[in-house]
PDB file of N, CA and C in Angstrom:
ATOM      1  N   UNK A   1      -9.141  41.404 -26.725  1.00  0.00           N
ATOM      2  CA  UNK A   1     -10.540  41.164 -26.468  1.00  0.00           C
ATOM      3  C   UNK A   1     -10.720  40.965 -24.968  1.00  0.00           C
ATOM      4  N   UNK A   2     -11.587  41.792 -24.469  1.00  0.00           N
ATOM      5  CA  UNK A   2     -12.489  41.312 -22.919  1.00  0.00           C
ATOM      6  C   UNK A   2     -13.496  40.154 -23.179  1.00  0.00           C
ATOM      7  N   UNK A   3     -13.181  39.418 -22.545  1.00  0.00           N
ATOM      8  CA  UNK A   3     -14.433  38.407 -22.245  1.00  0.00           C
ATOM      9  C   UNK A   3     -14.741  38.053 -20.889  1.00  0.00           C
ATOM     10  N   UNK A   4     -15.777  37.883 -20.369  1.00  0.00           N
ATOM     11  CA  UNK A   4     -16.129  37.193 -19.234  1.00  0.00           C
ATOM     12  C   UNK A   4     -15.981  35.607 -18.946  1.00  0.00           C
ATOM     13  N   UNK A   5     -15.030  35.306 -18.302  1.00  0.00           N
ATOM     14  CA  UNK A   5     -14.827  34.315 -17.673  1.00  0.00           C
ATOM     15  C   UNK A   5     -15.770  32.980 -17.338  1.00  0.00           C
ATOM     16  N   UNK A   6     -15.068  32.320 -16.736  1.00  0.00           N
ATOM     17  CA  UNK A   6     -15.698  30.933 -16.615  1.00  0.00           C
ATOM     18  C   UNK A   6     -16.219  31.258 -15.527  1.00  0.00           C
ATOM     19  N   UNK A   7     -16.923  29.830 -15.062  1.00  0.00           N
ATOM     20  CA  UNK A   7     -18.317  29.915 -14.001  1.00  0.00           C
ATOM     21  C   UNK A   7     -18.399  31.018 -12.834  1.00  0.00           C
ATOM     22  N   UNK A   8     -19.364  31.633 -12.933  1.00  0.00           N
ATOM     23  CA  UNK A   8     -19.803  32.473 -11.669  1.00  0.00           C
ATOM     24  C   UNK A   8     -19.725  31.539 -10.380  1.00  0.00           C
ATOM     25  N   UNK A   9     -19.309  31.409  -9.147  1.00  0.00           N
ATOM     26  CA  UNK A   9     -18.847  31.029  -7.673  1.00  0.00           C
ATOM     27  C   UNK A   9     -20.593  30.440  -7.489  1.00  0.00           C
ATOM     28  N   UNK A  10     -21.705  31.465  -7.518  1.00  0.00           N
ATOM     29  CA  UNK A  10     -23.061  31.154  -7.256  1.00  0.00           C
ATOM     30  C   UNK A  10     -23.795  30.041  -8.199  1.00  0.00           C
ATOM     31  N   UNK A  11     -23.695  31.069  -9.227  1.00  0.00           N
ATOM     32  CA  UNK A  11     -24.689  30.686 -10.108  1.00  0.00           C
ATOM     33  C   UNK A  11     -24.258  29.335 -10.890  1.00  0.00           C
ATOM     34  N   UNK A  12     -23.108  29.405 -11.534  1.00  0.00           N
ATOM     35  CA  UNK A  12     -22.296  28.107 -12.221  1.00  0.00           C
ATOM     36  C   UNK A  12     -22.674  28.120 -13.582  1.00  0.00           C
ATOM     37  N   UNK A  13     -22.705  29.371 -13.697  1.00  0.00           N
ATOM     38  CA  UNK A  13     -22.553  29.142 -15.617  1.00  0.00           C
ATOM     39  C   UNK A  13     -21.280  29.726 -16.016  1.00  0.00           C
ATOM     40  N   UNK A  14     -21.165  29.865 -17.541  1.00  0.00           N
ATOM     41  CA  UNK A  14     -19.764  29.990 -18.130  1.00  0.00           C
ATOM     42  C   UNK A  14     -19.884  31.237 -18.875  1.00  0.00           C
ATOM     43  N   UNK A  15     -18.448  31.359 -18.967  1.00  0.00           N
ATOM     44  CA  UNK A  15     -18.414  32.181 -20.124  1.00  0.00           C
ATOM     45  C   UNK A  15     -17.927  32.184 -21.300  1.00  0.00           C
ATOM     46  N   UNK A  16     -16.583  32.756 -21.800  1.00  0.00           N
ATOM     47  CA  UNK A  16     -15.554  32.260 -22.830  1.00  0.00           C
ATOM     48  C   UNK A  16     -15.441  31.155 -22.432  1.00  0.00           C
ATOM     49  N   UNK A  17     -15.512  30.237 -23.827  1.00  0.00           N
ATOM     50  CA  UNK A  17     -15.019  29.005 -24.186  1.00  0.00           C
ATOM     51  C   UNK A  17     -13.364  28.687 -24.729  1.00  0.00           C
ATOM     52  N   UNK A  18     -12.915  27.287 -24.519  1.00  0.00           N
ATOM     53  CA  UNK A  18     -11.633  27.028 -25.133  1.00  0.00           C
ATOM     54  C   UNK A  18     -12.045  26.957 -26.354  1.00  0.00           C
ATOM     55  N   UNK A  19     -13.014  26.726 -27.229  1.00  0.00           N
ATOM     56  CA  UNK A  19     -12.737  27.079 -28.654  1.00  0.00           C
ATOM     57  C   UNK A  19     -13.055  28.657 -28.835  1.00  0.00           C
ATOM     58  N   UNK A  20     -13.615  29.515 -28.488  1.00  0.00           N
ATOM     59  CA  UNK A  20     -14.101  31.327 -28.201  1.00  0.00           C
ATOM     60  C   UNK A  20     -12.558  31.754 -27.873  1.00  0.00           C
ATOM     61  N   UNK A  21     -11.514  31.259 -26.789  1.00  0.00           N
ATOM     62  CA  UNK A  21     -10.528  31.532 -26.529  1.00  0.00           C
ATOM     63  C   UNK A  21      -9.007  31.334 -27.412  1.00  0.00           C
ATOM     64  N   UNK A  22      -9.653  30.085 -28.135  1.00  0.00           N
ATOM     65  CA  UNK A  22      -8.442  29.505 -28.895  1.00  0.00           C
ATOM     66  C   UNK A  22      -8.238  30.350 -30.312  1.00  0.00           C
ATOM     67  N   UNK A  23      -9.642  30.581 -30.565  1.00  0.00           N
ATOM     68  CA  UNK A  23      -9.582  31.676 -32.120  1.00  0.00           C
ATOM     69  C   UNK A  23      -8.876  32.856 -32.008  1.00  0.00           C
ATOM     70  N   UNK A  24      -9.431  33.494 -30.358  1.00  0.00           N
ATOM     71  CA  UNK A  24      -8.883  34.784 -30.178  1.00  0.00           C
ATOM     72  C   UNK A  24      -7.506  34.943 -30.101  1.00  0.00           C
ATOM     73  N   UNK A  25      -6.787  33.424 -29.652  1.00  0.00           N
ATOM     74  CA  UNK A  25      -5.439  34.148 -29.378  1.00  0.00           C
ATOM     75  C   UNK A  25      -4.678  33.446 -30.741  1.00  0.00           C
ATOM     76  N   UNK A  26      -5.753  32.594 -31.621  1.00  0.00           N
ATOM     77  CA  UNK A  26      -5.041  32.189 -32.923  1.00  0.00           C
ATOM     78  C   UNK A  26      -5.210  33.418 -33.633  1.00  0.00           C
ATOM     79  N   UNK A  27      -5.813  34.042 -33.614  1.00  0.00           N
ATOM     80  CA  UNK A  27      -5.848  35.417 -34.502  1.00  0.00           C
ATOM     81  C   UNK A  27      -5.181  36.345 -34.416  1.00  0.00           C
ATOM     82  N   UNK A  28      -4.090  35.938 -33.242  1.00  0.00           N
ATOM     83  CA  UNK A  28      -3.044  36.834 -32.780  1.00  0.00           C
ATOM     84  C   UNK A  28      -3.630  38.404 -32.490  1.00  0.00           C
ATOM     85  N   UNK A  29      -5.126  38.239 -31.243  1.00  0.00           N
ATOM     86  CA  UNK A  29      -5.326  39.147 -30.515  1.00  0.00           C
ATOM     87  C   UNK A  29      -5.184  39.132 -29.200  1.00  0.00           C
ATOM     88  N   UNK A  30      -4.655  40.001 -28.095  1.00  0.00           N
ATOM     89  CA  UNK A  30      -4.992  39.836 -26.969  1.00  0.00           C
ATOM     90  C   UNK A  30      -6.200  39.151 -26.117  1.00  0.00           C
ATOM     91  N   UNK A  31      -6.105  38.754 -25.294  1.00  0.00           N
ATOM     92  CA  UNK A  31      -7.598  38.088 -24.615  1.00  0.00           C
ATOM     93  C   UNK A  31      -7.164  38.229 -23.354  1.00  0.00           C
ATOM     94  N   UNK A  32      -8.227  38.723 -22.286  1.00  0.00           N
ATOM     95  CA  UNK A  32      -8.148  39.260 -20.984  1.00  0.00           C
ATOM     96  C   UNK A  32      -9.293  38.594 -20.433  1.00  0.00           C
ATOM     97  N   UNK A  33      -9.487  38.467 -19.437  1.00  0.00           N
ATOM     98  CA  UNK A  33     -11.131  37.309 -18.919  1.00  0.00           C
ATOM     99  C   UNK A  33     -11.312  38.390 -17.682  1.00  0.00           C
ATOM    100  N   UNK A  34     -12.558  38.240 -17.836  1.00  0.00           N
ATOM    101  CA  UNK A  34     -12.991  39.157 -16.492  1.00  0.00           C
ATOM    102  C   UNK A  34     -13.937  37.905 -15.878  1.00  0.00           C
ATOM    103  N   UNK A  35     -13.692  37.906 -14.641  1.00  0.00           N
ATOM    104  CA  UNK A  35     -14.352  37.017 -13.970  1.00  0.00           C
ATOM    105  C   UNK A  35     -16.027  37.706 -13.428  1.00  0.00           C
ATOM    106  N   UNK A  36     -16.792  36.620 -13.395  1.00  0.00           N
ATOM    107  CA  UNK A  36     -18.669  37.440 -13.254  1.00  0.00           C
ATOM    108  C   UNK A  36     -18.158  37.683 -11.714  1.00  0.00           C
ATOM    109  N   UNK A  37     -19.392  39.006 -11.483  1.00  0.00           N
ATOM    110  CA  UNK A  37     -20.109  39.774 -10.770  1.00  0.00           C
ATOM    111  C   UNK A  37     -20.722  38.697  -9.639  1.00  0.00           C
ATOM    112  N   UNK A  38     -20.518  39.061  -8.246  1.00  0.00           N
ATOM    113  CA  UNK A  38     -21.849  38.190  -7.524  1.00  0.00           C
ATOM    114  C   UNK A  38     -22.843  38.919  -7.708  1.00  0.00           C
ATOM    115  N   UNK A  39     -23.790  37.886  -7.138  1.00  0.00           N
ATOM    116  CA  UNK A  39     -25.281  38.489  -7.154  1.00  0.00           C
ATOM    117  C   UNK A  39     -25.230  39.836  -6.111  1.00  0.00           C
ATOM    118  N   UNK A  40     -26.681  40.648  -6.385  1.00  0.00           N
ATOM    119  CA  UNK A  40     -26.099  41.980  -5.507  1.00  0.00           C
ATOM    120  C   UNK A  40     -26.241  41.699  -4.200  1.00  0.00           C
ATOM    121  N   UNK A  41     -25.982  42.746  -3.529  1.00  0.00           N
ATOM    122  CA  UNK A  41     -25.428  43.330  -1.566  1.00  0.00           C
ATOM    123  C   UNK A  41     -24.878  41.844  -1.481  1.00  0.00           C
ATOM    124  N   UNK A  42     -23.342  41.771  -2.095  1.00  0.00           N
ATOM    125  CA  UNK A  42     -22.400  40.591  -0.972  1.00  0.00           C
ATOM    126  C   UNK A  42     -21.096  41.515  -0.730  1.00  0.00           C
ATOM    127  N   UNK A  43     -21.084  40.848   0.431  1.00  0.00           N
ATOM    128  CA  UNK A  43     -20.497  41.038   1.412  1.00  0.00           C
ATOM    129  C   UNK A  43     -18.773  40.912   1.453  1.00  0.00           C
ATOM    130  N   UNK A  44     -17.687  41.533   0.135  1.00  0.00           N
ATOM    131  CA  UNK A  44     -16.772  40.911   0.710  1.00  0.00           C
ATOM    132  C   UNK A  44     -15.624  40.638   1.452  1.00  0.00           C
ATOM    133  N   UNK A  45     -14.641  39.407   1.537  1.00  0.00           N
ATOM    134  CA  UNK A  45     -13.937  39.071   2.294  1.00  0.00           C
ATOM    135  C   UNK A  45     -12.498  38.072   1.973  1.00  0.00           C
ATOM    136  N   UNK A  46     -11.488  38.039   2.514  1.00  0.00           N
ATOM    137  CA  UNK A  46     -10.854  37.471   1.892  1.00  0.00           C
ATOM    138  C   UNK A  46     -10.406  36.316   1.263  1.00  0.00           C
ATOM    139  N   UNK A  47     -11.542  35.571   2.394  1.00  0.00           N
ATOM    140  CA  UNK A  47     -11.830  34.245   1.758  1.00  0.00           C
ATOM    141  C   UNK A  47     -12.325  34.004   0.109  1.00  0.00           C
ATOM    142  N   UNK A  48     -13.378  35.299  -0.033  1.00  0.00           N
ATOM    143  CA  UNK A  48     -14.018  35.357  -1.345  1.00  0.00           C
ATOM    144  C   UNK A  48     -13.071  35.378  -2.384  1.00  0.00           C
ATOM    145  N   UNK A  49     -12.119  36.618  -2.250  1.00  0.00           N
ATOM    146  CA  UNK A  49     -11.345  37.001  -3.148  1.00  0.00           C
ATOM    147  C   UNK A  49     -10.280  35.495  -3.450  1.00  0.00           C
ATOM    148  N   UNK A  50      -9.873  35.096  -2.342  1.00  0.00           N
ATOM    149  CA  UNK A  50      -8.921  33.795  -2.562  1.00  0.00           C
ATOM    150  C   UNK A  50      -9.561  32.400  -3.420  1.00  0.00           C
ATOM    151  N   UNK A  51     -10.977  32.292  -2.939  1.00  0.00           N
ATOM    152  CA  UNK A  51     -11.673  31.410  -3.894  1.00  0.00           C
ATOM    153  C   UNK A  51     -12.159  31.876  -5.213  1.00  0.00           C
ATOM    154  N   UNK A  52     -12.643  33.334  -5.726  1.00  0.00           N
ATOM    155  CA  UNK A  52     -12.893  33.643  -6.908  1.00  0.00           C
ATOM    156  C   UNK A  52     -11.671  33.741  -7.676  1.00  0.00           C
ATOM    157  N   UNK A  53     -10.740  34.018  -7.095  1.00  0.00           N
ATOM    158  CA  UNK A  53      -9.524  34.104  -7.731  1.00  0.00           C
ATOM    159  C   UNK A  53      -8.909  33.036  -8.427  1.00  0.00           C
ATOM    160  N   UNK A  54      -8.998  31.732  -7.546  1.00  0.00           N
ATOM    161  CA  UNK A  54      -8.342  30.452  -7.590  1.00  0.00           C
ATOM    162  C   UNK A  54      -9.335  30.138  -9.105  1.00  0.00           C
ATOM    163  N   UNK A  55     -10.862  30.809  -8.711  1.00  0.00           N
ATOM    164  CA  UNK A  55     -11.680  29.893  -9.639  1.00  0.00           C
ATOM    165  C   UNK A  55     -11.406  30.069 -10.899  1.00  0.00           C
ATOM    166  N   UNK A  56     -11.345  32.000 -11.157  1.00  0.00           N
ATOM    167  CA  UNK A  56     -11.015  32.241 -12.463  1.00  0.00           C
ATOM    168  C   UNK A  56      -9.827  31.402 -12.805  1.00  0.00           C
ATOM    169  N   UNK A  57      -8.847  31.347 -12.045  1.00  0.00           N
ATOM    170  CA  UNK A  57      -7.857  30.517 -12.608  1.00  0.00           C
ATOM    171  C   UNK A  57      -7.340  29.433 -13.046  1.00  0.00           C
ATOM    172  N   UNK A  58      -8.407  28.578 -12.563  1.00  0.00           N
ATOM    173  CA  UNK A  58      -8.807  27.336 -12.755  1.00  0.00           C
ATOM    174  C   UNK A  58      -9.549  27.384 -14.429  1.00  0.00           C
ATOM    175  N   UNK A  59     -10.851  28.099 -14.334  1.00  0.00           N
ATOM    176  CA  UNK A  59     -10.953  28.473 -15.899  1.00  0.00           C
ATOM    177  C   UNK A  59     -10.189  28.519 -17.017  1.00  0.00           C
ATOM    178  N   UNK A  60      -9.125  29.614 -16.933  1.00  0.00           N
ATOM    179  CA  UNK A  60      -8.261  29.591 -17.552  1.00  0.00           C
ATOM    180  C   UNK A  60      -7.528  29.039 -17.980  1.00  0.00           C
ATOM    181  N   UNK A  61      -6.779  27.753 -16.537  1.00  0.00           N
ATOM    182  CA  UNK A  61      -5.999  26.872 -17.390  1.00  0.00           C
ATOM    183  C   UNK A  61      -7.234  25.594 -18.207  1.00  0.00           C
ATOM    184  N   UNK A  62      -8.692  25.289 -18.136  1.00  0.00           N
ATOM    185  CA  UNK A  62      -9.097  24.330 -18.231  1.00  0.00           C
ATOM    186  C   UNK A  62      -9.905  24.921 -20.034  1.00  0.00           C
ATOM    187  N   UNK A  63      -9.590  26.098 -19.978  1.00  0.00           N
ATOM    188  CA  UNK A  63     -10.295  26.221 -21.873  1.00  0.00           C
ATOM    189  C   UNK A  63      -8.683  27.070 -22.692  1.00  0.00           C
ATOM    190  N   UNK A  64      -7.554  26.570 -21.938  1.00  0.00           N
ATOM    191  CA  UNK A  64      -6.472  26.723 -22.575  1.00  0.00           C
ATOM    192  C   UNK A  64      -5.903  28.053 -22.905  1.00  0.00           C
ATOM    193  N   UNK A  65      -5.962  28.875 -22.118  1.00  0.00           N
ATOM    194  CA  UNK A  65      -5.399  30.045 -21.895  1.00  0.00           C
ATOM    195  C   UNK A  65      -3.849  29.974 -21.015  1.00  0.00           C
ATOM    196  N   UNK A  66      -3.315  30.453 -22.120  1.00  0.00           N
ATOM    197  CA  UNK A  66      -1.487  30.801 -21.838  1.00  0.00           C
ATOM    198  C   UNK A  66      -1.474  31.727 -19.917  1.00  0.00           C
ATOM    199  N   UNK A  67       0.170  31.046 -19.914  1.00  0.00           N
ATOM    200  CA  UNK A  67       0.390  31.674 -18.382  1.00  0.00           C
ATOM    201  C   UNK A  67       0.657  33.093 -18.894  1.00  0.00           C
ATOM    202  N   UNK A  68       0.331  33.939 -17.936  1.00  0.00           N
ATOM    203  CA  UNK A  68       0.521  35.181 -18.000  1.00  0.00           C
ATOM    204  C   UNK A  68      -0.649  35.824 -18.531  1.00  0.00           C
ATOM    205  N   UNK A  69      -1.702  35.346 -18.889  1.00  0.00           N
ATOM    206  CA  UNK A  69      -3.074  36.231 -19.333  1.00  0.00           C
ATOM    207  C   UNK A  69      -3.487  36.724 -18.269  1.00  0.00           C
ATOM    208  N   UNK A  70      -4.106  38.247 -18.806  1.00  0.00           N
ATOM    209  CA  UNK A  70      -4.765  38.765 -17.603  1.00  0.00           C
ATOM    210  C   UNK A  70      -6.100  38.330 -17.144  1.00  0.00           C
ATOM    211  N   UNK A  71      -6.424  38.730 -15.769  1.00  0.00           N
ATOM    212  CA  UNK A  71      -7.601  38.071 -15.232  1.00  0.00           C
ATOM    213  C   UNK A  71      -7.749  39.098 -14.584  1.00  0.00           C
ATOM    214  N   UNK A  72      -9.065  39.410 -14.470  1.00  0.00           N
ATOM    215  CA  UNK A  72      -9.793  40.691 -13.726  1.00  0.00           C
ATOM    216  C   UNK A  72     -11.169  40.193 -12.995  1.00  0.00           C
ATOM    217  N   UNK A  73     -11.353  40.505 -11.839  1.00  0.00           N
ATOM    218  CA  UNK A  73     -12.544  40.312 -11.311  1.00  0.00           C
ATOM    219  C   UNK A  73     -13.562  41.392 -11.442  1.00  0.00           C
ATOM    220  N   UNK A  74     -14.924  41.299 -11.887  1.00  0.00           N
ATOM    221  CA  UNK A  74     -15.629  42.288 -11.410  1.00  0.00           C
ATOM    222  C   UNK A  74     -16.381  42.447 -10.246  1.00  0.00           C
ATOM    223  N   UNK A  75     -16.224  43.575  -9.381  1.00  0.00           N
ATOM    224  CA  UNK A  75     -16.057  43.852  -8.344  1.00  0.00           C
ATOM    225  C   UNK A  75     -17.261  44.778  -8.186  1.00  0.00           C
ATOM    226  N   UNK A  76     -18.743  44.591  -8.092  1.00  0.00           N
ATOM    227  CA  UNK A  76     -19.595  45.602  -7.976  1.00  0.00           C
ATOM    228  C   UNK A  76     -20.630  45.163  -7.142  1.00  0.00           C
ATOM    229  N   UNK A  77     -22.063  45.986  -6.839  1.00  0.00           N
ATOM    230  CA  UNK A  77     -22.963  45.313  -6.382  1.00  0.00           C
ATOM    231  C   UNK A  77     -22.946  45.027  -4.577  1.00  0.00           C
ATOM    232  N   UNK A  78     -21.766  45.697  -4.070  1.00  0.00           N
ATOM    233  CA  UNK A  78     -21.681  45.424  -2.790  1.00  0.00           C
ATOM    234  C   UNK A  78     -23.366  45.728  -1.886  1.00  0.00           C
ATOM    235  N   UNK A  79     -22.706  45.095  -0.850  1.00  0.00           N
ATOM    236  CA  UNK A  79     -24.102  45.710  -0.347  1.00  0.00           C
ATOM    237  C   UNK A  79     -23.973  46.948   0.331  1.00  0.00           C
ATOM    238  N   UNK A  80     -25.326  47.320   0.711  1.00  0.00           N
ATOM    239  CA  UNK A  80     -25.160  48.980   0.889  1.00  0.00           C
ATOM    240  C   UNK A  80     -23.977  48.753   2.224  1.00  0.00           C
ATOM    241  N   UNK A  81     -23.278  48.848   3.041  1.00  0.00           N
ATOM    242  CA  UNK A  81     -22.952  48.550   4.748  1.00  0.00           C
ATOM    243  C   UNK A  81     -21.600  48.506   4.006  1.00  0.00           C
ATOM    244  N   UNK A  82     -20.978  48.245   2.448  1.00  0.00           N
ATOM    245  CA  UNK A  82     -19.541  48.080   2.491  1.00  0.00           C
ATOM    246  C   UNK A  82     -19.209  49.376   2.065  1.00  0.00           C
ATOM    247  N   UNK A  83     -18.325  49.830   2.392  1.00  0.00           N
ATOM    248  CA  UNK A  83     -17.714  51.254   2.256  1.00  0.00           C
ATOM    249  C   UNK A  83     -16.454  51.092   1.211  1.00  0.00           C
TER     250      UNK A  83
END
């Protein structure tokens, strides 16, 4: 299962829950978290990537997701100027 991740960096809402997460991997399915989208034209940088990164991961361990799950950022919405 894809699910979207815990809090957006901006906005601060959630996504998959530790009980949403705990069924999925009691049901003995995969679970992958994609971390939210910023709002559109940002700008990014590596600072971003090091703090969205940390954040999803922070998520993960805090609604009980095993080491080694995948984590994906979505990455869209740049502003027009990023190539």
């Amino acid at each position: 299962c894809v699910r979207y991740g815990g809090p957006k960096a901006a906005e601060g809402t959630h996504g998959v829950s530790r009980a949403e997460a705990g069924g999925i991997l009691a049901a003995g399915l995969a679970l992958m978290i994609v971390q939210h989208v910023r709002r559109q034209s940002w700008v990014p940088t590596a600072a971003m990537g090091s703090s969205d990164g940390a954040l999803a991961a922070r998520h993960a361990q805090e609604i009980g997701c095993p080491s080694g799950l995948s984590l994906w950022n979505d990455i869209e919405g740049f502003a027009p100027e990023v190539k």
